[in-house]
Protein backbone atom coordinates (compact mmCIF):
# COMPACT_ATOMS: atom_id res chain seq x y z
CA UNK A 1 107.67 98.50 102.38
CA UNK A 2 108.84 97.31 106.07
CA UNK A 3 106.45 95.07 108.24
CA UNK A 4 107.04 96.41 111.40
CA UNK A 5 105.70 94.01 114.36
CA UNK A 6 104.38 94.72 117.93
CA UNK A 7 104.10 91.49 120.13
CA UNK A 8 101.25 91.00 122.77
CA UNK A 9 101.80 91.76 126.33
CA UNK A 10 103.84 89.86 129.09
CA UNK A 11 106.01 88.40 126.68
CA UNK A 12 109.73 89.35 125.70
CA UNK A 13 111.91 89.02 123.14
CA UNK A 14 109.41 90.05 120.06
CA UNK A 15 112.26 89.18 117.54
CA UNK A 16 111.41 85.89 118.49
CA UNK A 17 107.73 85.48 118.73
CA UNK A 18 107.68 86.77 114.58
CA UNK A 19 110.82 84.91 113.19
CA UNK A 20 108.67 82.40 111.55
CA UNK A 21 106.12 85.10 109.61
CA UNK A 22 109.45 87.04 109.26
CA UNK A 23 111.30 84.35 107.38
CA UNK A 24 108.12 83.76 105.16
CA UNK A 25 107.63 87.17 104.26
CA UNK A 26 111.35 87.49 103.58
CA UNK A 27 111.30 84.52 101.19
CA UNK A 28 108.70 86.65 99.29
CA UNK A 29 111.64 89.33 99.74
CA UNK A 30 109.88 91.86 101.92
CA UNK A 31 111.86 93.18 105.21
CA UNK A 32 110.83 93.49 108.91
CA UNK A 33 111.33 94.19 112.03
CA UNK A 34 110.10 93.28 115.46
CA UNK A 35 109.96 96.32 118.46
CA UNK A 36 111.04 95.67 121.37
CA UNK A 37 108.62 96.68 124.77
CA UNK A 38 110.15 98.59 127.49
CA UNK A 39 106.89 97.37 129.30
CA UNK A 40 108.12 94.20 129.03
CA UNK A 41 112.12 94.87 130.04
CA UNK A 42 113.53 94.77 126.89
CA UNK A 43 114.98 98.19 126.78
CA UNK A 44 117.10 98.30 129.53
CA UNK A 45 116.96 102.01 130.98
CA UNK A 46 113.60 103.56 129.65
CA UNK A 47 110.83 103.57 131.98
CA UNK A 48 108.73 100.24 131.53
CA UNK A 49 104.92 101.76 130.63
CA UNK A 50 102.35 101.72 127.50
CA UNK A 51 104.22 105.68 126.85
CA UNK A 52 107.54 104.00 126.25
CA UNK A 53 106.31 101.78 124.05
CA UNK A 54 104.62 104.11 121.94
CA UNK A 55 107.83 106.12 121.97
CA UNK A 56 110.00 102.64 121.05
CA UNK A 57 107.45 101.46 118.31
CA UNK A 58 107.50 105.51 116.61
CA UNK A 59 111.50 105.17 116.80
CA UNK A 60 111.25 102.43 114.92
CA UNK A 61 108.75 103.38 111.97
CA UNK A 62 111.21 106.61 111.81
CA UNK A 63 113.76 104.44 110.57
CA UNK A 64 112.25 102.29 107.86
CA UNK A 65 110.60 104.77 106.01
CA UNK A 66 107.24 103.06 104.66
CA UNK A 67 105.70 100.34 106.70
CA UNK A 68 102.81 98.30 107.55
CA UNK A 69 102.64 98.18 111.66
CA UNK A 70 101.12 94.98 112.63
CA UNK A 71 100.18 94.41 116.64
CA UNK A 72 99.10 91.67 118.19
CA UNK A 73 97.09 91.44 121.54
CA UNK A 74 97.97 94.33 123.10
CA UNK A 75 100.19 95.24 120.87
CA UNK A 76 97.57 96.38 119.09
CA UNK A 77 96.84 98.77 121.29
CA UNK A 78 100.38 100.26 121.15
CA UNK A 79 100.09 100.49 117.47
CA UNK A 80 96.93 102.39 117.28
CA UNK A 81 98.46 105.41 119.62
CA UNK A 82 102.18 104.67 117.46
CA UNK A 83 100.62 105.24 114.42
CA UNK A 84 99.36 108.71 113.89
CA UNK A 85 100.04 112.05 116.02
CA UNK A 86 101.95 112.92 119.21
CA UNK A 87 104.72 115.85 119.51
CA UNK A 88 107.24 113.47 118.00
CA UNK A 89 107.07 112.10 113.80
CA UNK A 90 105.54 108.57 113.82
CA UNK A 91 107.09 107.74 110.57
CA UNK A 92 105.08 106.25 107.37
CA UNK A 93 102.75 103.97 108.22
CA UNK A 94 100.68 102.70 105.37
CA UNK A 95 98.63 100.12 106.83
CA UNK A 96 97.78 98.68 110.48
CA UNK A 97 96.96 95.34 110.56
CA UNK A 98 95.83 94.08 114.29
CA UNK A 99 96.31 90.23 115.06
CA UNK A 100 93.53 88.99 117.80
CA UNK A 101 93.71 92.26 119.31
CA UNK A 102 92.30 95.79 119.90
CA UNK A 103 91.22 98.98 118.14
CA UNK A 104 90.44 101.61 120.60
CA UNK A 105 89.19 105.13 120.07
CA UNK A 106 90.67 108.03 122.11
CA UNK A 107 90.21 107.87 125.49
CA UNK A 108 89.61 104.27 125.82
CA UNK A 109 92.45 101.75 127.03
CA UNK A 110 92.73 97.88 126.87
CA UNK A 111 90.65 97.62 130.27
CA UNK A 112 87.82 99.51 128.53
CA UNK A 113 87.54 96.69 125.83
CA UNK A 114 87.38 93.84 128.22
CA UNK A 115 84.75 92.11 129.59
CA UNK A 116 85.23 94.08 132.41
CA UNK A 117 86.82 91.99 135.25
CA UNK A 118 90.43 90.15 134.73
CA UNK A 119 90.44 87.28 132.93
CA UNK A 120 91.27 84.12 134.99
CA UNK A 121 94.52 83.46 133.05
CA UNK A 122 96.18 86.41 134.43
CA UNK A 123 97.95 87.12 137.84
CA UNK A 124 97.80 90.38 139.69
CA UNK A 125 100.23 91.17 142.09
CA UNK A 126 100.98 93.83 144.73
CA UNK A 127 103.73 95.06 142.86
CA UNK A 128 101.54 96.59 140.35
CA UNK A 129 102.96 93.95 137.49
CA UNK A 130 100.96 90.99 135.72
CA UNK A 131 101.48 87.60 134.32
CA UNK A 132 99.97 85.31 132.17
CA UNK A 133 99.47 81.86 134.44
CA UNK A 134 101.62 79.25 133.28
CA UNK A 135 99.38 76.16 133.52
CA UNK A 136 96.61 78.25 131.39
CA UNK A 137 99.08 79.02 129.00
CA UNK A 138 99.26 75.69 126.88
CA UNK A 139 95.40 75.18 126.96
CA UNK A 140 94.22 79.07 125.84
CA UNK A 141 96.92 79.91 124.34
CA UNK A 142 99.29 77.81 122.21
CA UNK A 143 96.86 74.44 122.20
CA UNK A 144 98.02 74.64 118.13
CA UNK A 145 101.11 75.22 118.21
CA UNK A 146 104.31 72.37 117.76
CA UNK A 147 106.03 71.64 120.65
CA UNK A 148 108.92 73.71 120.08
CA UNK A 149 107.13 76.96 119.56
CA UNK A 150 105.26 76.09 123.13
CA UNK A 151 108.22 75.35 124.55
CA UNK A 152 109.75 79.05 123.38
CA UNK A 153 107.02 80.55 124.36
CA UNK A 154 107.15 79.47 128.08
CA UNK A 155 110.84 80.71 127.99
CA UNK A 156 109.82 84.31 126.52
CA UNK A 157 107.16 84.73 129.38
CA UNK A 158 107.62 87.75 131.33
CA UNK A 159 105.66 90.00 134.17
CA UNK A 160 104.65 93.67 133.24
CA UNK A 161 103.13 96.74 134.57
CA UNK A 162 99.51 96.81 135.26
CA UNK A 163 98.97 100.09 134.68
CA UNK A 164 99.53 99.58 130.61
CA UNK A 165 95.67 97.87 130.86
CA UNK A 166 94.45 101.26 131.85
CA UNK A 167 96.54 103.92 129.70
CA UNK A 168 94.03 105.63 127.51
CA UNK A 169 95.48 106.03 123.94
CA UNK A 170 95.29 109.70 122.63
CA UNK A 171 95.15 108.97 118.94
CA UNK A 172 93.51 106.45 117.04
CA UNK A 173 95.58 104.68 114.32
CA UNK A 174 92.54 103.02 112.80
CA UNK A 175 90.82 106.35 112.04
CA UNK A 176 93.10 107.76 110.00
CA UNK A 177 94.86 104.93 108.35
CA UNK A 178 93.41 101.99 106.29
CA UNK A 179 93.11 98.81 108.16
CA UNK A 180 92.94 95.14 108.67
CA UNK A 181 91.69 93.25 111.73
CA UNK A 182 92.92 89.47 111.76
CA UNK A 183 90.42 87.34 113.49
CA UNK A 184 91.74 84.36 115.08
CA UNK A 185 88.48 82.30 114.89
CA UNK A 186 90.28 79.46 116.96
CA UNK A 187 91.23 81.57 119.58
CA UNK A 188 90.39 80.16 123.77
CA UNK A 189 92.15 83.22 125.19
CA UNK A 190 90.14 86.21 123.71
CA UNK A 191 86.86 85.43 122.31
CA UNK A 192 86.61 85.19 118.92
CA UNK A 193 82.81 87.42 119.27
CA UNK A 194 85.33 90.45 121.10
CA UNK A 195 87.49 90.22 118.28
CA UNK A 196 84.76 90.49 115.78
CA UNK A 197 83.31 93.37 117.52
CA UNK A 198 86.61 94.78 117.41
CA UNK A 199 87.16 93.94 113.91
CA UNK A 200 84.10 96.10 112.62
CA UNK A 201 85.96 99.08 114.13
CA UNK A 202 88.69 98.39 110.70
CA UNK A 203 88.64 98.53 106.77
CA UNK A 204 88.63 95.38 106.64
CA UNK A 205 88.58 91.87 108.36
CA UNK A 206 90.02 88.24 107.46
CA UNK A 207 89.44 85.33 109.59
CA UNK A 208 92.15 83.04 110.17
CA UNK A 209 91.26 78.92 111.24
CA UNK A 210 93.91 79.43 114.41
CA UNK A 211 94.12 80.36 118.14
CA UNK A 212 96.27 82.88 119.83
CA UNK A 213 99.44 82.61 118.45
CA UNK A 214 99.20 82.36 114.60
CA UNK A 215 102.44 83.64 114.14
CA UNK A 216 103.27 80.58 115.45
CA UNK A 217 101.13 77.94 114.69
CA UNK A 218 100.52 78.89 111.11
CA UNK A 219 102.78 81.26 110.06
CA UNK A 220 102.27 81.24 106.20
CA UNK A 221 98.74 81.74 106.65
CA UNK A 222 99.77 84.98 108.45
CA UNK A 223 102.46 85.37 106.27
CA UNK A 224 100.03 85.56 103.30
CA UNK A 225 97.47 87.84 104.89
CA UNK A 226 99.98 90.30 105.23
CA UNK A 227 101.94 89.84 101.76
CA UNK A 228 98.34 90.92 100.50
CA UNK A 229 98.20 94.35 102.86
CA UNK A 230 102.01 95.21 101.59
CA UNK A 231 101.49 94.65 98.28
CA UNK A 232 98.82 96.79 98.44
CA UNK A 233 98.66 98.99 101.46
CA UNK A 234 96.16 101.64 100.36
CA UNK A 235 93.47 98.97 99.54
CA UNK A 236 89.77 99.32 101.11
């Protein structure tokens, strides 16, 4: 069984953002693998939108055979549209587990699941991309995390197309596969009561003591939520 991990938007280098839940699950001698977002420029050459990703996230899962997908934020939202259907095989997903994030049904996109106007964190500009603000980020976002994982996480920032907000995912991951929504009950940037809402869409929920970022700020606690789902992927 591979963990396979889908990072949150406006961010890059996803290899990054999981090292510290990798490391801990590989201790307990399971593999992984972080996908990298066109969205977010890092895949040089493919068109940066949510169809790319999808496309990036399903080449991966071809590769490692079993796997439990695990998205967080928005990456949640790639990995409910990655995990079942489409022209192309998605590979084996046994499991998806979605960190602070989203589970839409089909039609619906990230927008839909929103509170319905942007969230004063984030910057819109005319060139159709969005950021996250830097002076919110510390405050919503990594308030609990060390200073070197804040620090990273400045560096990793990145600006992406606003038009992933609004794709509408044509399959619904959660439907089909077994499921566990991570609630970060901690969490300033999206509200705890939206992720629980969200979370009743799942198998199953746990609630985690962190904010945003718990791949960074607690890792093992992360680390130990998913051992569980690996060990036993098929579990209600």
């Amino acid at each position: 069984m591979t963990v396979v991990f889908v990072h949150g938007a406006c961010v890059r280098d996803g290899e990054w953002w999981w090292s510290r839940v990798a490391a801990a699950l590989h201790a307990d001698g399971l593999d992984s693998v972080a996908v990298r977002l066109p969205s977010c420029g890092e895949v040089p050459g493919v068109a940066p939108d949510f169809a790319a990703d999808v496309a990036e996230t399903r080449r991966v899962l071809r590769e490692v055979g079993p796997a439990v997908l695990v998205g967080h934020s928005y990456g949640g939202v790639v990995a409910t549209e990655a995990a079942v259907g489409g022209s192309e095989a998605v590979g084996d997903v046994r499991h998806l587990v979605y960190v602070s994030s989203f589970l839409p049904d089909v039609g619906q996109s990230l927008a839909d699941l929103g509170p319905g106007e942007p969230a004063p964190h984030l910057d819109f500009s005319p060139d159709g991309t969005f950021g996250v603000r830097r002076e919110s980020l510390r405050d919503l976002f990594l308030y609990d995390c060390d200073e070197q994982a804040a620090e990273g996480a400045v560096a990793r920032l990145t600006r992406q197309p606003a038009a992933v907000l609004t794709a509408p995912v044509q399959h619904a991951g959660w439907r089909h596969r077994p499921s566990t929504a991570i609630v970060c009950a901690g969490d300033r940037a999206t509200p705890p009561a939206l992720q629980r809402a969200q979370a009743a869409r799942a198998t199953r929920v746990v609630e985690l003591p962190t904010g945003h970022h718990p791949m960074l700020s607690h890792p093992h606690l992360l680390a130990a939520a998913l051992r569980d789902v690996a060990l036993k992927p098929d579990q209600p």
